[in-house]
N, C-alpha and C. Protein backbone atom coordinates (compact mmCIF):
# COMPACT_ATOMS: atom_id res chain seq x y z
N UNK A 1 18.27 22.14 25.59
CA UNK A 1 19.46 22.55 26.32
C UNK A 1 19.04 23.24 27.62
N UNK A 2 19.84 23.13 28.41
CA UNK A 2 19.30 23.47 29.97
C UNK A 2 19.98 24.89 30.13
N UNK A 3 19.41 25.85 30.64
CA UNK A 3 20.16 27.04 30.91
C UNK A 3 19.99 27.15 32.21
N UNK A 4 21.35 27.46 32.61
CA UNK A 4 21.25 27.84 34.33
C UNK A 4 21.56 29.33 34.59
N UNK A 5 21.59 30.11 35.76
CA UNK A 5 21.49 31.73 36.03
C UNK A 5 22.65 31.76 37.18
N UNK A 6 23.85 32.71 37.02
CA UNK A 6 24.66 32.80 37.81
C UNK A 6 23.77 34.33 38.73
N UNK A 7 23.56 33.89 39.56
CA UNK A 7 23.26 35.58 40.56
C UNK A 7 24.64 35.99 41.74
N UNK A 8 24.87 37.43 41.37
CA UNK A 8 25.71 37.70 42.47
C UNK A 8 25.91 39.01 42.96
N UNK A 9 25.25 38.79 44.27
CA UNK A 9 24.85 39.71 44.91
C UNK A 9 25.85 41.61 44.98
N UNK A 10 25.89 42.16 45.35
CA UNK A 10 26.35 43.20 45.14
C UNK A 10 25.88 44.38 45.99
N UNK A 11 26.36 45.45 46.27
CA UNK A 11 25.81 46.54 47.17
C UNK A 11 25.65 47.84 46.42
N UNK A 12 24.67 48.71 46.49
CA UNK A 12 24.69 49.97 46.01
C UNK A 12 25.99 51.05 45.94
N UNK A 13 26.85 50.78 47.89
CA UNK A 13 27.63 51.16 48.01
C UNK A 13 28.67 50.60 46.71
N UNK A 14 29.09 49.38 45.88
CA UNK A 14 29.70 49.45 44.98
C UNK A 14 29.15 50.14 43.61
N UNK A 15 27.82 50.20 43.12
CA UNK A 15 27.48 50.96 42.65
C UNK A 15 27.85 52.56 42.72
N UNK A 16 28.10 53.02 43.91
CA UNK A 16 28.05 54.48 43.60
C UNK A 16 29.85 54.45 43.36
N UNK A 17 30.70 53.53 43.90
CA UNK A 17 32.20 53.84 43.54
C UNK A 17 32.28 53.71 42.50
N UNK A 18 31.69 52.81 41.66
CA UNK A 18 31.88 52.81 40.63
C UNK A 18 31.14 53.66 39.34
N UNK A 19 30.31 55.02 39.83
CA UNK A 19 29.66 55.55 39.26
C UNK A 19 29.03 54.70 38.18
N UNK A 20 28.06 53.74 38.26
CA UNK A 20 27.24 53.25 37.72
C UNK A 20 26.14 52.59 37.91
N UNK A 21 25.26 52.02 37.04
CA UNK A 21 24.11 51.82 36.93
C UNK A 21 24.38 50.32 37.29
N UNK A 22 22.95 49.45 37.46
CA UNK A 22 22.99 48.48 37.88
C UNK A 22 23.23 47.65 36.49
N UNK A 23 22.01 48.41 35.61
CA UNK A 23 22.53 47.71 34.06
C UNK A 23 23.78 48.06 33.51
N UNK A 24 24.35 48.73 33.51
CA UNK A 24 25.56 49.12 33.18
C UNK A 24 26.73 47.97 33.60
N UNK A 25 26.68 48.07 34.94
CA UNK A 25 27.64 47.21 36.10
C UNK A 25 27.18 45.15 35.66
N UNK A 26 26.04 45.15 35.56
CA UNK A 26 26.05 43.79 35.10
C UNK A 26 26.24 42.89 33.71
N UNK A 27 25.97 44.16 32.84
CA UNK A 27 26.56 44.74 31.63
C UNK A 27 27.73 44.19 31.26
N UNK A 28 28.47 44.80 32.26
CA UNK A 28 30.00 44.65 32.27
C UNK A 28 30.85 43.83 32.83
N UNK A 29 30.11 43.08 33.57
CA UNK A 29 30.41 42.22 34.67
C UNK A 29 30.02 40.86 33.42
N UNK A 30 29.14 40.79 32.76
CA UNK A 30 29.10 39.75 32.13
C UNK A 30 30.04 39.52 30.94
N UNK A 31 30.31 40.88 30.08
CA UNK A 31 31.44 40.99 29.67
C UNK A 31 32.72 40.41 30.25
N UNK A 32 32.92 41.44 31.26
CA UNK A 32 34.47 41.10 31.72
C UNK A 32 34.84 38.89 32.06
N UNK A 33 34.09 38.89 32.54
CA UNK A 33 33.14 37.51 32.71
C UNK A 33 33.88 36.49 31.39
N UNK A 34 33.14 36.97 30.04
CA UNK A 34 33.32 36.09 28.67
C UNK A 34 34.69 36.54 28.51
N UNK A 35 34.95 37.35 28.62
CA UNK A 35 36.82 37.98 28.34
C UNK A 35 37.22 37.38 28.89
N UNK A 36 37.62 37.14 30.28
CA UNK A 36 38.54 36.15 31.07
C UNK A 36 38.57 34.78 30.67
N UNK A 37 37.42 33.95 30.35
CA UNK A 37 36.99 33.15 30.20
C UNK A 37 37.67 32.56 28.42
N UNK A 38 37.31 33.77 27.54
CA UNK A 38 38.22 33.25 26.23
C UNK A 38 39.74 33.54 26.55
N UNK A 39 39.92 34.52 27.20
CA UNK A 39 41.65 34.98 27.33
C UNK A 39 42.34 33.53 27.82
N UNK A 40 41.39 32.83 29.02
CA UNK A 40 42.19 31.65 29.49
C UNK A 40 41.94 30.30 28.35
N UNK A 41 41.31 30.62 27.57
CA UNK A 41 41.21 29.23 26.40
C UNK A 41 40.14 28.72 26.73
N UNK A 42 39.00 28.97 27.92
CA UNK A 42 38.10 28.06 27.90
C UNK A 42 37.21 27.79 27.54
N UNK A 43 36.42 29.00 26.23
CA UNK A 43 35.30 28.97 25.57
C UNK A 43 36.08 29.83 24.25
N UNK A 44 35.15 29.85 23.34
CA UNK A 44 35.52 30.23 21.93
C UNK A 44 34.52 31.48 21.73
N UNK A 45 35.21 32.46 20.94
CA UNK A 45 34.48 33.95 20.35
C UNK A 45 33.30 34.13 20.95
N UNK A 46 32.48 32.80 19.96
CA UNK A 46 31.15 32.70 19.98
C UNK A 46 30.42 32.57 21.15
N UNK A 47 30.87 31.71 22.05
CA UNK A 47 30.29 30.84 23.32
C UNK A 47 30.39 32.46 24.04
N UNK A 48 31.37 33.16 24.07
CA UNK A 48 32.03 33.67 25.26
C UNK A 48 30.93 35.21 24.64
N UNK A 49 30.65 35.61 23.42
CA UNK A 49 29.82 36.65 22.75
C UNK A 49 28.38 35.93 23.27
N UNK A 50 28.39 35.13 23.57
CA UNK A 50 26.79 34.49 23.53
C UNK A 50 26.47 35.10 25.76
N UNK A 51 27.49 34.46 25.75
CA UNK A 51 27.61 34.54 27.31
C UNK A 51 27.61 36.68 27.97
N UNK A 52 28.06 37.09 27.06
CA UNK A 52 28.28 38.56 27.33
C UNK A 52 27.26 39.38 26.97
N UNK A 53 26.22 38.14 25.77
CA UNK A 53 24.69 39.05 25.52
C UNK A 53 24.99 40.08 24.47
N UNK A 54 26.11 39.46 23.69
CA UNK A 54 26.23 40.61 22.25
C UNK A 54 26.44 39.08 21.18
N UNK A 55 26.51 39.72 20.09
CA UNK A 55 27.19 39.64 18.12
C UNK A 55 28.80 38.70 19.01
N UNK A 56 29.13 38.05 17.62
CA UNK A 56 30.01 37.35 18.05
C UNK A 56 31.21 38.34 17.34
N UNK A 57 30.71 39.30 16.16
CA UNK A 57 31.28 40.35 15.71
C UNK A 57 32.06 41.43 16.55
N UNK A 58 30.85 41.77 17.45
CA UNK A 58 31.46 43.01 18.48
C UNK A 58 31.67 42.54 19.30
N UNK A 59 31.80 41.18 19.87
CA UNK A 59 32.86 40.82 21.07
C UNK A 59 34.37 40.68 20.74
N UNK A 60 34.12 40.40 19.11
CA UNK A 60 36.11 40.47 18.72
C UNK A 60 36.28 41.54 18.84
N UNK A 61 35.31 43.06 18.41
CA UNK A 61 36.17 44.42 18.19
C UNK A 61 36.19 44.81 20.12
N UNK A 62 35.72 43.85 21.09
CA UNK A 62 35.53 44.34 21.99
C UNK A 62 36.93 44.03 23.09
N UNK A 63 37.63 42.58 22.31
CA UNK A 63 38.63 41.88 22.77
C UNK A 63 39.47 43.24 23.00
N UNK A 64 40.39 43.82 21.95
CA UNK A 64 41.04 44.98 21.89
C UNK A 64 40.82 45.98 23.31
N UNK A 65 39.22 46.59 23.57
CA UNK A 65 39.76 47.22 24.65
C UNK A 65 40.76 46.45 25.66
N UNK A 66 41.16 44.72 25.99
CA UNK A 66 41.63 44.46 27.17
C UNK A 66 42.78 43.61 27.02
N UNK A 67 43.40 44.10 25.35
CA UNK A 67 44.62 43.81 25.07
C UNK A 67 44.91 42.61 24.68
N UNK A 68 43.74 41.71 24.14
CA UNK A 68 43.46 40.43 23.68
C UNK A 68 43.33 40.48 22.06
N UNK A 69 43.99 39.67 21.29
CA UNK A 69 43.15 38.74 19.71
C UNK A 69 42.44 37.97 19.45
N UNK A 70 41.58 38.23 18.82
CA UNK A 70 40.79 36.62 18.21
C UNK A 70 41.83 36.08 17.31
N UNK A 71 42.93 36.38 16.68
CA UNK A 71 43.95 35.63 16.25
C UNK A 71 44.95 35.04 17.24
N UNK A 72 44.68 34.56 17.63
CA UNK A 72 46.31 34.42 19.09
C UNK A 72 47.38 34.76 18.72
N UNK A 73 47.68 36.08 18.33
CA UNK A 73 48.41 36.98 18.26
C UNK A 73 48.58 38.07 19.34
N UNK A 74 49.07 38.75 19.78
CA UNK A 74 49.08 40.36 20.81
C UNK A 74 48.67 41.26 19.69
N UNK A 75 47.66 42.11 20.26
CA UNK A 75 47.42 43.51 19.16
C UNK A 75 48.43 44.43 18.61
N UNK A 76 49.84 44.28 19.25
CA UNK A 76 50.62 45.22 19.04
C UNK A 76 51.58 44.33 18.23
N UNK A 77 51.81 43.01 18.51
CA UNK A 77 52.20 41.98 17.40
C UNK A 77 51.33 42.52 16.22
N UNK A 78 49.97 42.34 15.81
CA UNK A 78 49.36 42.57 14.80
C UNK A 78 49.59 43.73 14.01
N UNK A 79 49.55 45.12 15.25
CA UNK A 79 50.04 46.34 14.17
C UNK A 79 51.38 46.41 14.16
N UNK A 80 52.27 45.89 13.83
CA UNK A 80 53.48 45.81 13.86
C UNK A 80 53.99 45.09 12.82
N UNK A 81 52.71 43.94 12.66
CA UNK A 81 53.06 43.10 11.06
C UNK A 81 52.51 44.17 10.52
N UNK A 82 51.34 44.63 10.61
CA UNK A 82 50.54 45.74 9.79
C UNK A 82 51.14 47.03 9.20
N UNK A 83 52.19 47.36 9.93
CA UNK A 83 52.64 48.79 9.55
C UNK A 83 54.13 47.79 8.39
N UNK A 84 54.49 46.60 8.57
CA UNK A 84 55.42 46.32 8.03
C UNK A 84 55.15 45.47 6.47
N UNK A 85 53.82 45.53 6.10
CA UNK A 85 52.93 44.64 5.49
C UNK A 85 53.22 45.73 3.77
């Protein structure tokens, strides 16, 4: 399988607004990255956990911070069956 490398460039000056690190910021950037990417349907848990450099585990508990399901459900749909369950 062929792997290719997305690079994209960036300035310190965004570094310091964003009070962070470079690992931190690309970190997150690859994250935010696989999130958009499953939110729009175009890769699955796994692909999109593989792509963000984690567990395909803690990219579902990770969906939640940005108001997403791995059930295609809304989280607040979910606790809402949950509290009525």
């Amino acid at each position: 399988m062929t792997v290719h490398e997305l690079t994209i460039p960036y300035s310190e000056d965004l570094l310091l607004s964003l009070k962070s690190t470079p690992e931190s910021f690309e970190s997150e950037a690859r994250l935010l990255l696989a999130v958009k990417l499953y939110e729009l349907g175009r890769v699955t848990t796994g692909t999109a956990a593989h792509l963000a450099g984690m567990d395909r585990v803690s990219f579902l508990f990770e969906l939640r911070r940005f108001g997403l399901s791995p059930v295609g459900v809304e989280p607040d749909e979910l606790a809402e069956d949950a509290a009525h369950a």
